[in-house]
Structure formats: structure tokens, C-alpha cells
N, C-alpha and C. Protein backbone atom coordinates (compact mmCIF):
# COMPACT_ATOMS: atom_id res chain seq x y z
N UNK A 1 6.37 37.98 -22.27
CA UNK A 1 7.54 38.71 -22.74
C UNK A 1 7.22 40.19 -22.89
N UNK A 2 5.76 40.51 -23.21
CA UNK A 2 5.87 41.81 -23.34
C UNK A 2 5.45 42.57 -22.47
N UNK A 3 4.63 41.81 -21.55
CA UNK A 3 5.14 42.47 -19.77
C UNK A 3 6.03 43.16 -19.36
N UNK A 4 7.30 41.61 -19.39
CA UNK A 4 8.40 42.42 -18.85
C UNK A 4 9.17 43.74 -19.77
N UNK A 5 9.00 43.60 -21.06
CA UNK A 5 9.61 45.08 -21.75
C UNK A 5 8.93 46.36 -21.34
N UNK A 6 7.09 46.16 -21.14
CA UNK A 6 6.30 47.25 -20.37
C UNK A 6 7.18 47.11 -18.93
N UNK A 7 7.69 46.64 -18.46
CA UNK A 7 8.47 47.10 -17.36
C UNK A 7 9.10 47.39 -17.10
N UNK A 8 10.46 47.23 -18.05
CA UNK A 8 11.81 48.04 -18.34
C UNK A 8 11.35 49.36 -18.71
N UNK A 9 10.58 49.53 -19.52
CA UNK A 9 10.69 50.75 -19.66
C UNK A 9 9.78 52.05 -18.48
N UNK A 10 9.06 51.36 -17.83
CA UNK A 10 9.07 51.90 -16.66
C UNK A 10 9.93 52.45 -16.08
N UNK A 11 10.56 50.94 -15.71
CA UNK A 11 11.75 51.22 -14.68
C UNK A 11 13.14 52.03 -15.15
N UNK A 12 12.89 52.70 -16.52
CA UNK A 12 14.03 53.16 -17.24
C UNK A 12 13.20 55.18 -17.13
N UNK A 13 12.16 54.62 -17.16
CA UNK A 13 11.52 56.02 -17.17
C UNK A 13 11.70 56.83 -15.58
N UNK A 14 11.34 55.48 -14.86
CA UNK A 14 11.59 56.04 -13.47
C UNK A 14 13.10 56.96 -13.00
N UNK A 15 13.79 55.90 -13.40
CA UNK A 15 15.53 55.93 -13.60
C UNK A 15 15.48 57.43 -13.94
N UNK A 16 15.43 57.58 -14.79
CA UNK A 16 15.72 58.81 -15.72
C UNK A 16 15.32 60.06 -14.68
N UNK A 17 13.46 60.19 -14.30
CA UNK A 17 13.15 60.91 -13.46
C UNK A 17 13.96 61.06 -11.69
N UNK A 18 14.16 59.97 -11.44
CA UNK A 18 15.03 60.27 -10.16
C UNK A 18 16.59 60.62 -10.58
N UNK A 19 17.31 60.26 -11.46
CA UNK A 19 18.56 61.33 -11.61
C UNK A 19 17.75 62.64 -11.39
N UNK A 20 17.24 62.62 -12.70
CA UNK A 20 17.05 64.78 -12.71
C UNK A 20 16.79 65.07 -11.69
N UNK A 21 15.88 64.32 -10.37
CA UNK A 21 15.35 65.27 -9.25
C UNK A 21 16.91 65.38 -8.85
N UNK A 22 17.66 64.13 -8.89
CA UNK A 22 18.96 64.15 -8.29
C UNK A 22 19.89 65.21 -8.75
N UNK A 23 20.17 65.13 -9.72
CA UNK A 23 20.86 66.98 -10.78
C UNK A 23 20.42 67.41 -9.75
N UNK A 24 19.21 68.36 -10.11
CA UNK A 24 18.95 69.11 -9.81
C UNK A 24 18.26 69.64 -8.18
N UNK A 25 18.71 68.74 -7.09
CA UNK A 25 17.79 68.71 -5.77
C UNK A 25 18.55 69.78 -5.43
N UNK A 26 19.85 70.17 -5.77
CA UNK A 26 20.31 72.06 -5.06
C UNK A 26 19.28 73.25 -5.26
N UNK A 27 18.36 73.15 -6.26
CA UNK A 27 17.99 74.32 -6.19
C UNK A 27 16.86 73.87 -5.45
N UNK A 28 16.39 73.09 -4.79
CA UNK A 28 14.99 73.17 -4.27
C UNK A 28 14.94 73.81 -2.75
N UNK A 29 16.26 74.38 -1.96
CA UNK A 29 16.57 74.94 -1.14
C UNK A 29 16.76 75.91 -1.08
N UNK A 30 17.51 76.51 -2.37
CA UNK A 30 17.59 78.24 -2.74
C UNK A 30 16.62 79.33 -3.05
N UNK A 31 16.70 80.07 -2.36
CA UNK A 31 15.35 81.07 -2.97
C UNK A 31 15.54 81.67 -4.21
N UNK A 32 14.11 81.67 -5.28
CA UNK A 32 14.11 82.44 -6.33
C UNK A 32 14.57 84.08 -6.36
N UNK A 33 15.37 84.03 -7.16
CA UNK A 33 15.76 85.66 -7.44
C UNK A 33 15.40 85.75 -8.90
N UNK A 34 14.96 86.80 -9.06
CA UNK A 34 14.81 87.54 -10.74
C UNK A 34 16.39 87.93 -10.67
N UNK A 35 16.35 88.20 -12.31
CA UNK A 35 17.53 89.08 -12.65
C UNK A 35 17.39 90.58 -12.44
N UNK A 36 17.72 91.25 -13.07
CA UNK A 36 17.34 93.04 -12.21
C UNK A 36 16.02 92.85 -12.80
N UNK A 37 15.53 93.79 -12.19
CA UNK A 37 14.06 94.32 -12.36
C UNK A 37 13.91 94.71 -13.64
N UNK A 38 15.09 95.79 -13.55
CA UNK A 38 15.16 96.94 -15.31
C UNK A 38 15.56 95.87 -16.58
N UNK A 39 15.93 94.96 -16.28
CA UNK A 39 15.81 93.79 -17.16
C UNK A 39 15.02 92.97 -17.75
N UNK A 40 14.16 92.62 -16.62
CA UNK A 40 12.91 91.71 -17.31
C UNK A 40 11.59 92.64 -17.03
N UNK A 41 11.40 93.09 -15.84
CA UNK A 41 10.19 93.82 -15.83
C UNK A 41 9.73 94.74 -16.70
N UNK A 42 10.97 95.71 -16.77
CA UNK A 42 10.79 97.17 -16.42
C UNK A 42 11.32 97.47 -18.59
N UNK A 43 11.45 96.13 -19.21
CA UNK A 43 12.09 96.13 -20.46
C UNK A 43 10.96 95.90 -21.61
N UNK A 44 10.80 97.18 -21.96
CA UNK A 44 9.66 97.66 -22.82
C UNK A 44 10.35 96.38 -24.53
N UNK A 45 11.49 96.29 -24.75
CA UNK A 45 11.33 95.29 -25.90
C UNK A 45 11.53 93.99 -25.77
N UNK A 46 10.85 93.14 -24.21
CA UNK A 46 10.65 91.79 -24.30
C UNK A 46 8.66 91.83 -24.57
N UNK A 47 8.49 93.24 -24.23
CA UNK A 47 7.42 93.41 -23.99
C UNK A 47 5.96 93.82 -25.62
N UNK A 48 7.12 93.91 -26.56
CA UNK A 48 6.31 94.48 -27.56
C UNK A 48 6.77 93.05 -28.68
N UNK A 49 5.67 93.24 -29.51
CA UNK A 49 5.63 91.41 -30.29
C UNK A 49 6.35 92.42 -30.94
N UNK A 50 6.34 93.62 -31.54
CA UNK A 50 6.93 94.24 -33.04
C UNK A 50 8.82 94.20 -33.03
N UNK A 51 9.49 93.70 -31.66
CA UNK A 51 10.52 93.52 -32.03
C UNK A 51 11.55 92.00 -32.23
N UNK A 52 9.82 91.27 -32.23
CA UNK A 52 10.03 89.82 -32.16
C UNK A 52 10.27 89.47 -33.61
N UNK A 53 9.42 90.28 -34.63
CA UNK A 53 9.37 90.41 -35.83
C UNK A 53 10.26 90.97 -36.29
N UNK A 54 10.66 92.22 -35.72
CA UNK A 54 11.53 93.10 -37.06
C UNK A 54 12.42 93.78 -35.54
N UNK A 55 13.38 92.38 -35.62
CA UNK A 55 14.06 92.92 -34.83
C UNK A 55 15.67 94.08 -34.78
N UNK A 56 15.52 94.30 -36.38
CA UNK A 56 16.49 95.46 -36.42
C UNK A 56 16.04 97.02 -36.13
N UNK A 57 14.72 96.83 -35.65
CA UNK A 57 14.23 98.35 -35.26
C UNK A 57 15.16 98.40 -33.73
N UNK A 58 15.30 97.12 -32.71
CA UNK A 58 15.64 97.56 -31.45
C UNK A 58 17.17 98.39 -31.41
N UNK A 59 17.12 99.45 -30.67
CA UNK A 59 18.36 100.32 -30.99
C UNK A 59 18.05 101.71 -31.39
């Protein structure tokens, strides 16, 4: 008996993993784009911990 429950839940784990590839199999054809550059790169307050903390200085 407790075979087969180690096997449901396999087969429930499996389940689960082949939807999501399924969701999600559109993007595995699209090429990666960033958002602008001046956004994530080029953005000095993703970049500093001090506005992670005290974030009413940004501004």
C-alpha cells in the first residue's frame, strides 16, 4: 500500500511539472530582451543597498 501512494505522488509531481513546461513552452522560442538599458543597467538605485534600507532618500 505504501508503494503505490510513493507512486501517486510521483506521478502527481510529474503531472504538475509537465503542465508548467506546458504554460509556459511559448517562451522557449522567443528571444530574451532586457527592459531599457537606463532601467536596469544603467540605474544607480537598484544598484546601491542604502536605498534598500532607507528608501525615502530615493528622489
Amino acid at each position: 500500500m505504501k508503494n503505490i501512494i510513493q507512486h501517486k505522488k510521483i506521478v502527481y509531481v510529474l503531472l504538475i511539472i509537465l503542465f508548467g513546461l506546458l504554460a509556459y513552452s511559448n517562451i522557449f522560442y522567443v528571444p530574451f530582451h532586457f527592459d531599457e538599458k537606463h532601467n536596469i543597467v544603467s540605474n544607480p538605485i537598484i544598484k546601491e543597498l542604502n536605498f534598500f534600507i532607507e528608501p525615502y532618500k530615493i528622489g
